[in-house]
C-alpha atoms as a PDB file:
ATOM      1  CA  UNK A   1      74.385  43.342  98.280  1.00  0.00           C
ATOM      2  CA  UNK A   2      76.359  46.483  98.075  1.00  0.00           C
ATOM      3  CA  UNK A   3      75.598  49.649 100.621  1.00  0.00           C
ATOM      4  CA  UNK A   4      76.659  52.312 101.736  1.00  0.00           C
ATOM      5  CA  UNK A   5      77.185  54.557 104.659  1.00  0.00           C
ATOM      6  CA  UNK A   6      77.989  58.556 105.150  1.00  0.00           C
ATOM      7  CA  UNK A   7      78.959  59.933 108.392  1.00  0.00           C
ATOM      8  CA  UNK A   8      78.438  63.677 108.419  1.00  0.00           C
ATOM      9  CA  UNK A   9      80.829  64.906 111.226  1.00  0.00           C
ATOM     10  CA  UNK A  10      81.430  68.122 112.773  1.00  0.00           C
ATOM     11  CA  UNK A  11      85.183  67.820 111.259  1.00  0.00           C
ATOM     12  CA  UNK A  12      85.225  65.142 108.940  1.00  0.00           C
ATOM     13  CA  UNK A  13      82.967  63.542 106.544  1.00  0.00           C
ATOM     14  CA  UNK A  14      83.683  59.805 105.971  1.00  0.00           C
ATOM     15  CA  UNK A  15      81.978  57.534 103.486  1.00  0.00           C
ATOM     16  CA  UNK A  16      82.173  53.604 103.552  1.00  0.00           C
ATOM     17  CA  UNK A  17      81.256  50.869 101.176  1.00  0.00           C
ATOM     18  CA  UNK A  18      80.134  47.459 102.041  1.00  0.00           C
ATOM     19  CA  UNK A  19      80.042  44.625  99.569  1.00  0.00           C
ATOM     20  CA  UNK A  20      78.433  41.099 100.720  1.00  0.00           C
ATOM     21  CA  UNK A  21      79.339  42.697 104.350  1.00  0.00           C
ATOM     22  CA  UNK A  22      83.198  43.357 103.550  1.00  0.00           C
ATOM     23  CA  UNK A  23      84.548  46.885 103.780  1.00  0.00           C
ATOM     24  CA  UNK A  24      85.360  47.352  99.716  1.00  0.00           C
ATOM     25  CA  UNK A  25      86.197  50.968  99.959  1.00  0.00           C
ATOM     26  CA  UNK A  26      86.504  53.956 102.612  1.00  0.00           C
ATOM     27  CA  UNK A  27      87.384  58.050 101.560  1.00  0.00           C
ATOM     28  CA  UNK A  28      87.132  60.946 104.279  1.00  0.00           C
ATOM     29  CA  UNK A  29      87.370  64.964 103.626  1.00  0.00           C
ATOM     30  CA  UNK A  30      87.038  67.597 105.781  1.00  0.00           C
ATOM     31  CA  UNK A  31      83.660  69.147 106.326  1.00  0.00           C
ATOM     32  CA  UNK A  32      84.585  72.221 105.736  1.00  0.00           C
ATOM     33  CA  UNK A  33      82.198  75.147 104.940  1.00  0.00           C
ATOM     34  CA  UNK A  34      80.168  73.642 102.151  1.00  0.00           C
ATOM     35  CA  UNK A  35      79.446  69.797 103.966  1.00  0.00           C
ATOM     36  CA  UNK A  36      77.346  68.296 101.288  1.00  0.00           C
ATOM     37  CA  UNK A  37      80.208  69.321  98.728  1.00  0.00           C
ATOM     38  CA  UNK A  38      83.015  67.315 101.193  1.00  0.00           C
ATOM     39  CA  UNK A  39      80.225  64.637 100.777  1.00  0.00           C
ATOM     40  CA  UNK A  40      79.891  64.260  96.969  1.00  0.00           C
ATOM     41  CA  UNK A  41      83.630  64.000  96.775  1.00  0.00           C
ATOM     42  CA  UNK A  42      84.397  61.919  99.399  1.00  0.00           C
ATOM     43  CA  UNK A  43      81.656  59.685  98.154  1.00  0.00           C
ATOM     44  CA  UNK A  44      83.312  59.767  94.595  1.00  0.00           C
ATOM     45  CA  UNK A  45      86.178  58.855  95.470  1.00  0.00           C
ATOM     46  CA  UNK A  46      85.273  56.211  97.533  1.00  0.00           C
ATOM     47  CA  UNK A  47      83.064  54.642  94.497  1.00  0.00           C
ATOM     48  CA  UNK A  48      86.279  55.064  91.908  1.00  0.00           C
ATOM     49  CA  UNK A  49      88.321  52.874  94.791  1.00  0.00           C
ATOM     50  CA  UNK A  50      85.765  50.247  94.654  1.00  0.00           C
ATOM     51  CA  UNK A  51      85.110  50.161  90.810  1.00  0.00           C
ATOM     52  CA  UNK A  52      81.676  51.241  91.419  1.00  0.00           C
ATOM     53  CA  UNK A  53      79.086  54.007  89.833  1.00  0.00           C
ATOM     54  CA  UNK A  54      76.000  55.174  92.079  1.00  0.00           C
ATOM     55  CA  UNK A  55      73.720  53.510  90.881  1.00  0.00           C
ATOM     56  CA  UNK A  56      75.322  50.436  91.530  1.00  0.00           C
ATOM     57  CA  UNK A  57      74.725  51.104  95.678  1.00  0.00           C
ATOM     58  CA  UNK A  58      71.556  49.548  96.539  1.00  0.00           C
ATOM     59  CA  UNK A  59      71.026  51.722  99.816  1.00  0.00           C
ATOM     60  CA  UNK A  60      72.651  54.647 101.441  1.00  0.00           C
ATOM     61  CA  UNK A  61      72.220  55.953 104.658  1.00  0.00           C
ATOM     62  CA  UNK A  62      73.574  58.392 106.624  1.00  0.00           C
ATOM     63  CA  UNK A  63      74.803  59.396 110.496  1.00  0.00           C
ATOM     64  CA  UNK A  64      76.246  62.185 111.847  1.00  0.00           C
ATOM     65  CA  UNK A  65      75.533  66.104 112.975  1.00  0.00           C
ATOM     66  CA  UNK A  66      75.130  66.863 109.171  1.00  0.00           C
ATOM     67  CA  UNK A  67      73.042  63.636 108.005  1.00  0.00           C
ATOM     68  CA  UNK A  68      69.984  65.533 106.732  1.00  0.00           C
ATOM     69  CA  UNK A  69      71.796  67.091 104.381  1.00  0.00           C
ATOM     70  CA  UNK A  70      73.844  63.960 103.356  1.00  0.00           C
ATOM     71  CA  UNK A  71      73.644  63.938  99.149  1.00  0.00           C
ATOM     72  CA  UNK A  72      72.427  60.518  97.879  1.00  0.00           C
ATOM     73  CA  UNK A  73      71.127  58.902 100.849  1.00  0.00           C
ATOM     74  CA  UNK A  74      68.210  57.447 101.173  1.00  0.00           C
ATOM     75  CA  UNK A  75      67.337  57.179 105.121  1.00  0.00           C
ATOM     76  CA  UNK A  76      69.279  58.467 108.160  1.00  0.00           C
ATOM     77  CA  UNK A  77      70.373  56.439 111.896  1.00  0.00           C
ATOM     78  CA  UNK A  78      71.232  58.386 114.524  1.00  0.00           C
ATOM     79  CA  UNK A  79      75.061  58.831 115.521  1.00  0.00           C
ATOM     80  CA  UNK A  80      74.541  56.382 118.842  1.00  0.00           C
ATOM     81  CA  UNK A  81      72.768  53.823 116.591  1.00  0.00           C
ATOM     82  CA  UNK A  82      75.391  53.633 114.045  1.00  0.00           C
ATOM     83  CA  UNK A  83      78.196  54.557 116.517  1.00  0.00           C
ATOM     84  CA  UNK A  84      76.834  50.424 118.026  1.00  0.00           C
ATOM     85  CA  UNK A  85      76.678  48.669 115.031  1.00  0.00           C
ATOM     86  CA  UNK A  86      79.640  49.830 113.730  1.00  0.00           C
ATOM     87  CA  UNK A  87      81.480  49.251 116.846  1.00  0.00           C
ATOM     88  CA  UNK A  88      80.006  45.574 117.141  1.00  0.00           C
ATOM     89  CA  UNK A  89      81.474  44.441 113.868  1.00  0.00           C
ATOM     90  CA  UNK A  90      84.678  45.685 114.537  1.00  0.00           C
ATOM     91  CA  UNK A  91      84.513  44.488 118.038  1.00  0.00           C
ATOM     92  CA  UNK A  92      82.085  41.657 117.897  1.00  0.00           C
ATOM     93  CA  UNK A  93      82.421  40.976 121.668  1.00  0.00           C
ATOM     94  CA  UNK A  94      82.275  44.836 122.758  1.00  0.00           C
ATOM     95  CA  UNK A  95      79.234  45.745 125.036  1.00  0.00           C
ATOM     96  CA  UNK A  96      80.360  49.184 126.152  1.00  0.00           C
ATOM     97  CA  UNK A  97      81.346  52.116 123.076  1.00  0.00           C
ATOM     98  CA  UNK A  98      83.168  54.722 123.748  1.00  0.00           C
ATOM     99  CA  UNK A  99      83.052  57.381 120.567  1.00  0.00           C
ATOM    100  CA  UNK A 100      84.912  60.775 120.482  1.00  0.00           C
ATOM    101  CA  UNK A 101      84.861  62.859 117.755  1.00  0.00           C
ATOM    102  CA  UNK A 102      85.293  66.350 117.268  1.00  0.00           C
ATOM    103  CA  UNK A 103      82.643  68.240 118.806  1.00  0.00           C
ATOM    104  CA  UNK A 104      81.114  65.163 121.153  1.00  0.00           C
ATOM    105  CA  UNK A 105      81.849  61.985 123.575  1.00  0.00           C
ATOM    106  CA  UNK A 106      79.590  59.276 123.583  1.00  0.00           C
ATOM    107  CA  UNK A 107      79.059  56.534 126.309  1.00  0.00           C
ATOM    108  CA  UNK A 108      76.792  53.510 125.038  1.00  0.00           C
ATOM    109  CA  UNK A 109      75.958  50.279 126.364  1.00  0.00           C
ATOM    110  CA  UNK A 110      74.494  47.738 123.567  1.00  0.00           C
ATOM    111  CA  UNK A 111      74.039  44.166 123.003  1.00  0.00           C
ATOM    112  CA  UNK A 112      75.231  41.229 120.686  1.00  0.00           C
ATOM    113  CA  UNK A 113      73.488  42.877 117.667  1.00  0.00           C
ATOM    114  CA  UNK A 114      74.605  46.781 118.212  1.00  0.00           C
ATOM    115  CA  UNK A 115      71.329  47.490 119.657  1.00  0.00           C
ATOM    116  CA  UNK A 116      71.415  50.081 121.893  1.00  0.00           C
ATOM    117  CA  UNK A 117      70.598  49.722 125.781  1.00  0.00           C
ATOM    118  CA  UNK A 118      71.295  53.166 127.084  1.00  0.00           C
ATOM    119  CA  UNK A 119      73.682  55.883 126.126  1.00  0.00           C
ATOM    120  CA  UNK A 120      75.098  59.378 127.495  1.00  0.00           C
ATOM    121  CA  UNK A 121      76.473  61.975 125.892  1.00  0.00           C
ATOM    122  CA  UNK A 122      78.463  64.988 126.737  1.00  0.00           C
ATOM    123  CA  UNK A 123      77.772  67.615 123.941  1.00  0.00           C
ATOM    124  CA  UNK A 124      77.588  71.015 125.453  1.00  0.00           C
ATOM    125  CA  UNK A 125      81.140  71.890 126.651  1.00  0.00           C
ATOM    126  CA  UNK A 126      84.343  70.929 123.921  1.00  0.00           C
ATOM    127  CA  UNK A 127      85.844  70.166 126.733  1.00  0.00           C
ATOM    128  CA  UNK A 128      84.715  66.381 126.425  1.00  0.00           C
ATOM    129  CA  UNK A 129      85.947  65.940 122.808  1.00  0.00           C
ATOM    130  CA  UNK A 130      89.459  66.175 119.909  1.00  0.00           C
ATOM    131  CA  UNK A 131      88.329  70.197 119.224  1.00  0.00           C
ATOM    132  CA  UNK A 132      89.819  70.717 123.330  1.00  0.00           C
ATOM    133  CA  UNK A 133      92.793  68.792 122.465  1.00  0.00           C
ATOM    134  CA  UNK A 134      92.928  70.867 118.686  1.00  0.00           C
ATOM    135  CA  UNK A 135      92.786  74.025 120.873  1.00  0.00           C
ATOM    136  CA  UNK A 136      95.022  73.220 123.622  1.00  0.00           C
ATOM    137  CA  UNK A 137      97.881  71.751 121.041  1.00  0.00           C
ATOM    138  CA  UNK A 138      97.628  75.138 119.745  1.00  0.00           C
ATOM    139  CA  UNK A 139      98.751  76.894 123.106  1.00  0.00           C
ATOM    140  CA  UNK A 140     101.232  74.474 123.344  1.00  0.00           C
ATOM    141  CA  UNK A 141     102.469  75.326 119.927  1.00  0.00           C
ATOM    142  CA  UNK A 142     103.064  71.749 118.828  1.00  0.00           C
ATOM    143  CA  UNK A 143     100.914  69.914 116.373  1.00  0.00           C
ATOM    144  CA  UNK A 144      97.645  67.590 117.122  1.00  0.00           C
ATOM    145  CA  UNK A 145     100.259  64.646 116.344  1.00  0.00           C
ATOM    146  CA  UNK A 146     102.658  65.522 118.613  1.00  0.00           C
ATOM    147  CA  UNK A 147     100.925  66.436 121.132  1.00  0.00           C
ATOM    148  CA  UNK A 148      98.811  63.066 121.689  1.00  0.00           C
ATOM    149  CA  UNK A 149     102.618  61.266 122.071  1.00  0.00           C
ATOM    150  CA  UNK A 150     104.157  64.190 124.514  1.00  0.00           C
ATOM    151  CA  UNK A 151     101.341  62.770 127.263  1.00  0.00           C
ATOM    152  CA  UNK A 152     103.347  59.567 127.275  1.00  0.00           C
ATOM    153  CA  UNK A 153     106.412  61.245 128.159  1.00  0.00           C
ATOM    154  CA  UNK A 154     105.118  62.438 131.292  1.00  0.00           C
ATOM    155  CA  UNK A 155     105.657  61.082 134.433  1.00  0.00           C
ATOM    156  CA  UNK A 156     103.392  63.523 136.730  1.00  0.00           C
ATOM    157  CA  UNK A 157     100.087  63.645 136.879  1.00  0.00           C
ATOM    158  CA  UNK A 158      98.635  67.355 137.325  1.00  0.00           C
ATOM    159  CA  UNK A 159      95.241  68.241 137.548  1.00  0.00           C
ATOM    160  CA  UNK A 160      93.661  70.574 135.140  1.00  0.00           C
ATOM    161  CA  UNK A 161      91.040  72.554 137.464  1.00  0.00           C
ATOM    162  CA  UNK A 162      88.990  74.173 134.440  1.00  0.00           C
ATOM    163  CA  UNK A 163      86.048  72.419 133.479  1.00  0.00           C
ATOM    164  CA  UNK A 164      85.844  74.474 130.127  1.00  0.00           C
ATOM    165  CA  UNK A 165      87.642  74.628 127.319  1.00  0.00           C
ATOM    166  CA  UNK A 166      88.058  78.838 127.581  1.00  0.00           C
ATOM    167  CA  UNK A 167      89.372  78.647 131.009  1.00  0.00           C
ATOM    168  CA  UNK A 168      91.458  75.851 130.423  1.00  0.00           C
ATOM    169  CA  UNK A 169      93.567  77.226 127.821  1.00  0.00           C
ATOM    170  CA  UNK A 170      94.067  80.199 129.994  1.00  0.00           C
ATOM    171  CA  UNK A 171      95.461  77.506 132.579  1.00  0.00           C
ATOM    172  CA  UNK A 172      97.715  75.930 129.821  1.00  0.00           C
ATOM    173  CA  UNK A 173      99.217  79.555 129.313  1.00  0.00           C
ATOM    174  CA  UNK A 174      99.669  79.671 132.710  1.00  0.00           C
ATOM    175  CA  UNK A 175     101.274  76.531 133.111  1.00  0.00           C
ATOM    176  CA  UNK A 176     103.507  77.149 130.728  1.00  0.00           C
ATOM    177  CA  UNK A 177     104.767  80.769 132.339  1.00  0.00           C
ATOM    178  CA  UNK A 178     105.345  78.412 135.567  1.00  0.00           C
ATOM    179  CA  UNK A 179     108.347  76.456 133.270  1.00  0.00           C
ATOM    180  CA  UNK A 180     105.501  73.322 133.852  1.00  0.00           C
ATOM    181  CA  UNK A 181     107.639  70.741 130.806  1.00  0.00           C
ATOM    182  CA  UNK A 182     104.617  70.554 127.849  1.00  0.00           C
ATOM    183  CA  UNK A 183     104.261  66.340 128.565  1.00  0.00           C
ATOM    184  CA  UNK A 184     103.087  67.040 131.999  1.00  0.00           C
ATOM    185  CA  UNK A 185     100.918  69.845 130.430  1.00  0.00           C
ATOM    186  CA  UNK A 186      99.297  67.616 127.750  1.00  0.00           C
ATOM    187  CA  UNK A 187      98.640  64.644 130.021  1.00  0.00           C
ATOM    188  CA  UNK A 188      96.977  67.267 132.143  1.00  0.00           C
ATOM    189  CA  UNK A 189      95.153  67.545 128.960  1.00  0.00           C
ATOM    190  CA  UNK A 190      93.720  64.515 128.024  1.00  0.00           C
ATOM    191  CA  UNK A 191      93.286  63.098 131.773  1.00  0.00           C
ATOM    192  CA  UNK A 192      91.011  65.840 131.802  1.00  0.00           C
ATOM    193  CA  UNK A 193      88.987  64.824 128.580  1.00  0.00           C
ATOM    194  CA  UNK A 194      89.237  61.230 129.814  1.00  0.00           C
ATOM    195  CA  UNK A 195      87.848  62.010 132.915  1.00  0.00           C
ATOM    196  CA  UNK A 196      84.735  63.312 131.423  1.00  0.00           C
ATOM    197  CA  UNK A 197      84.375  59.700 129.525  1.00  0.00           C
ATOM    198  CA  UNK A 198      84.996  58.079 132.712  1.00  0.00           C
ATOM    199  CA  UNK A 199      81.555  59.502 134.341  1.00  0.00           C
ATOM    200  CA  UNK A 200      79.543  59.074 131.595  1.00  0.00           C
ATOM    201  CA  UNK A 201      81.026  55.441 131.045  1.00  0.00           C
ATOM    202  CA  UNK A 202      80.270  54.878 134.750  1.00  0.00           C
ATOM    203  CA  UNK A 203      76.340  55.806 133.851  1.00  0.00           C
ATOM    204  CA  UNK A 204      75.509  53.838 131.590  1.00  0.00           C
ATOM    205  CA  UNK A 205      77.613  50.808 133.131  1.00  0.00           C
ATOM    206  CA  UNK A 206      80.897  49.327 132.573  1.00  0.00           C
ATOM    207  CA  UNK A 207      80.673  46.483 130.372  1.00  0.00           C
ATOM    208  CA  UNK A 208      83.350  43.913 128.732  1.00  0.00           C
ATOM    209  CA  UNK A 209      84.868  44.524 126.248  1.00  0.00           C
ATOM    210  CA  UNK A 210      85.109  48.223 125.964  1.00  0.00           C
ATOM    211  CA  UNK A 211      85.947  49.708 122.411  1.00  0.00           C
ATOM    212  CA  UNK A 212      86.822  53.088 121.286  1.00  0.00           C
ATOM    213  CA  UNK A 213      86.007  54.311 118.178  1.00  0.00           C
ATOM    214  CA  UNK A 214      85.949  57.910 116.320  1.00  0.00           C
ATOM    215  CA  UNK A 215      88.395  60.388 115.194  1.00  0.00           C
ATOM    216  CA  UNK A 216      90.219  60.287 118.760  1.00  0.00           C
ATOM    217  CA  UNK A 217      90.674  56.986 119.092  1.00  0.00           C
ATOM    218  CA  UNK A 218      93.681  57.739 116.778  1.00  0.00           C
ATOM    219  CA  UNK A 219      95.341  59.577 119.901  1.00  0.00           C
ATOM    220  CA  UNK A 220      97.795  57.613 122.068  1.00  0.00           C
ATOM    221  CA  UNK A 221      97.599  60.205 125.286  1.00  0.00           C
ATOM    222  CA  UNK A 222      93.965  60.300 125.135  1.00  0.00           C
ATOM    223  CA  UNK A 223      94.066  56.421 124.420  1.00  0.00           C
ATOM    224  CA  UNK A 224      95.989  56.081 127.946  1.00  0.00           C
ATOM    225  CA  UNK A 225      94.534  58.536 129.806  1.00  0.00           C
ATOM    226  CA  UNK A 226      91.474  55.955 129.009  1.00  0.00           C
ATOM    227  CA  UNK A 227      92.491  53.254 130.272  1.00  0.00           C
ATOM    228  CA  UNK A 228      93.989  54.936 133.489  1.00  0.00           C
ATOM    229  CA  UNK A 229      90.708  56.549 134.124  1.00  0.00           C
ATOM    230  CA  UNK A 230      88.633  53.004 133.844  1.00  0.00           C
ATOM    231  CA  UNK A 231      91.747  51.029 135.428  1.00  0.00           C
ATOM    232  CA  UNK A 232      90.491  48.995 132.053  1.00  0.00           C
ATOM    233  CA  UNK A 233      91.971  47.526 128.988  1.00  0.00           C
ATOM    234  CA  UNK A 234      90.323  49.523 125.890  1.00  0.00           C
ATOM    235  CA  UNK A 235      89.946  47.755 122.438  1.00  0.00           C
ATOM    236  CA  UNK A 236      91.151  50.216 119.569  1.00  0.00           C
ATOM    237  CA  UNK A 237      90.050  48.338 116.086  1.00  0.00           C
ATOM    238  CA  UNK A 238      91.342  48.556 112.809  1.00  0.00           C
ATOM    239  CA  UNK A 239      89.034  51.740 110.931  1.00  0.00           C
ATOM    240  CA  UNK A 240      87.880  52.899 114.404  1.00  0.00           C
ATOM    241  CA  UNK A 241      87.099  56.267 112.820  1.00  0.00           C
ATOM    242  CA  UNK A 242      85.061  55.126 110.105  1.00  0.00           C
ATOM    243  CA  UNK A 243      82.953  53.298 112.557  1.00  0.00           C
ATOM    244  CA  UNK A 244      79.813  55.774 112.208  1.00  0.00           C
ATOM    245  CA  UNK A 245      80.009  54.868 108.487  1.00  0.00           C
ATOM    246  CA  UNK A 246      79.949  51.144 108.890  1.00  0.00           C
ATOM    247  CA  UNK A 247      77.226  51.641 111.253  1.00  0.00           C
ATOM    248  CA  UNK A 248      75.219  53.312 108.463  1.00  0.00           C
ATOM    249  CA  UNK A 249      76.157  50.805 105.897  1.00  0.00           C
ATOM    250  CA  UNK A 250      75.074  48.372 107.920  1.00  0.00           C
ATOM    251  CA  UNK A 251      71.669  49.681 108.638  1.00  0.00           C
ATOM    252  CA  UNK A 252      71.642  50.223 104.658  1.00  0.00           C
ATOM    253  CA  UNK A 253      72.169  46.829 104.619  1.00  0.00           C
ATOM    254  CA  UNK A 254      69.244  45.323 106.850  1.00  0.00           C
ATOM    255  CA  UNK A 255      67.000  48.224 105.293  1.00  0.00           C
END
């Protein structure tokens, strides 16, 4: 059987092919203005790698904040749904998922088969998800790259008092006008982001083993900032962005 899945992100649009239940091919664009366009090509592209034409797929389904207007799907799972399954195939033991993307940080506690048990999600301050650190690498005036590895340079822990992403970079600025070095700035940073996980990990239950997928899993400082704020180990897999996707080709799959 051959599926496929389209996550519709905020950022990033990411399409995945499964083949007999083995990742054959994987393509991701930026969302850009025109979403469904990012879609079609990341979805062509992602056929040409596997050798494929459309109407080869036998089911499509999309996630994500965009997935009603995915092209060529044929049903839609929610982000938390696919977030599970995905995460449970790349983690096959994981019963708590972590996911932070772009625009939102997900908590979700799920069984054996990625079902979902219960789930928070923080979605109505940036200040919980990779746009904070995008804006707050841009006060610093370093990239998004380097500014995940500066945090583990640091050797003091600061607190960040602002609770909003508007405020905080006002406290970055002023930070930096007290001569506070940028590592101990950016692991003020992402302690801050992780400590928003944290309490909406702690809600829904801390379960072994803990994974963390989506687009800022690819972070080290956010990655240790993590695992300082659970006093955990935290499971990054192989394709933890594309995790949504799988998710949806899964669920393609057992459609």
């Amino acid at each position: 059987m051959i599926t496929a899945g389209i996550d519709m992100g905020a950022k990033n649009v990411r399409v995945l092919i499964l083949k007999d239940e083995k990742i054959i091919a994987k393509a991701v664009k930026l969302s850009g203005f025109d979403q469904k366009e990012a879609a079609e090509t990341a979805f062509n592209e992602a056929l040409q790698q596997a050798g494929l034409t459309l109407e080869q797929i036998e089911y499509i389904v999309a996630t994500g904040t965009g997935r009603k207007f995915a092209p060529y799907s044929q049903d839609s799972v929610t982000e938390v749904g696919a977030a599970a399954k995905g995460a449970v195939r790349l983690v096959p033991g994981a019963r708590t998922v972590i996911d932070v993307g772009a625009e939102e940080g997900r908590a979700i506690h799920n069984d054996e088969n990625g079902k979902v048990i219960d789930f928070a999600i923080n979605e109505k301050c940036a200040a919980g998800a990779g746009s904070f650190t995008e804006a707050m690498s841009r006060a610093l005036e370093v990239s998004l790259e380097e500014f995940g590895k500066l945090s583990l340079k640091s050797t003091k822990s600061i607190p960040m008092n602002a609770q909003c992403a508007v405020f905080a970079e006002s406290e970055v600025v002023s930070l930096l006008h007290a001569k506070t070095p940028k590592e101990d700035i950016s692991r003020a940073v992402h302690d801050a982001i992780a400590d928003r996980i944290v309490s909406m990990v702690r809600r829904v239950g801390i379960n072994p083993e803990i994974a963390l997928i989506g687009a800022v899993s690819r972070n080290p400082g956010f990655v240790a900032s993590l695992k300082r704020g659970l006093e955990k180990e935290v499971i990054v897999p192989p394709d933890a962005d594309y995790a949504g996707a799988l998710g949806a080709a899964i669920t393609a799959a057992e459609s």
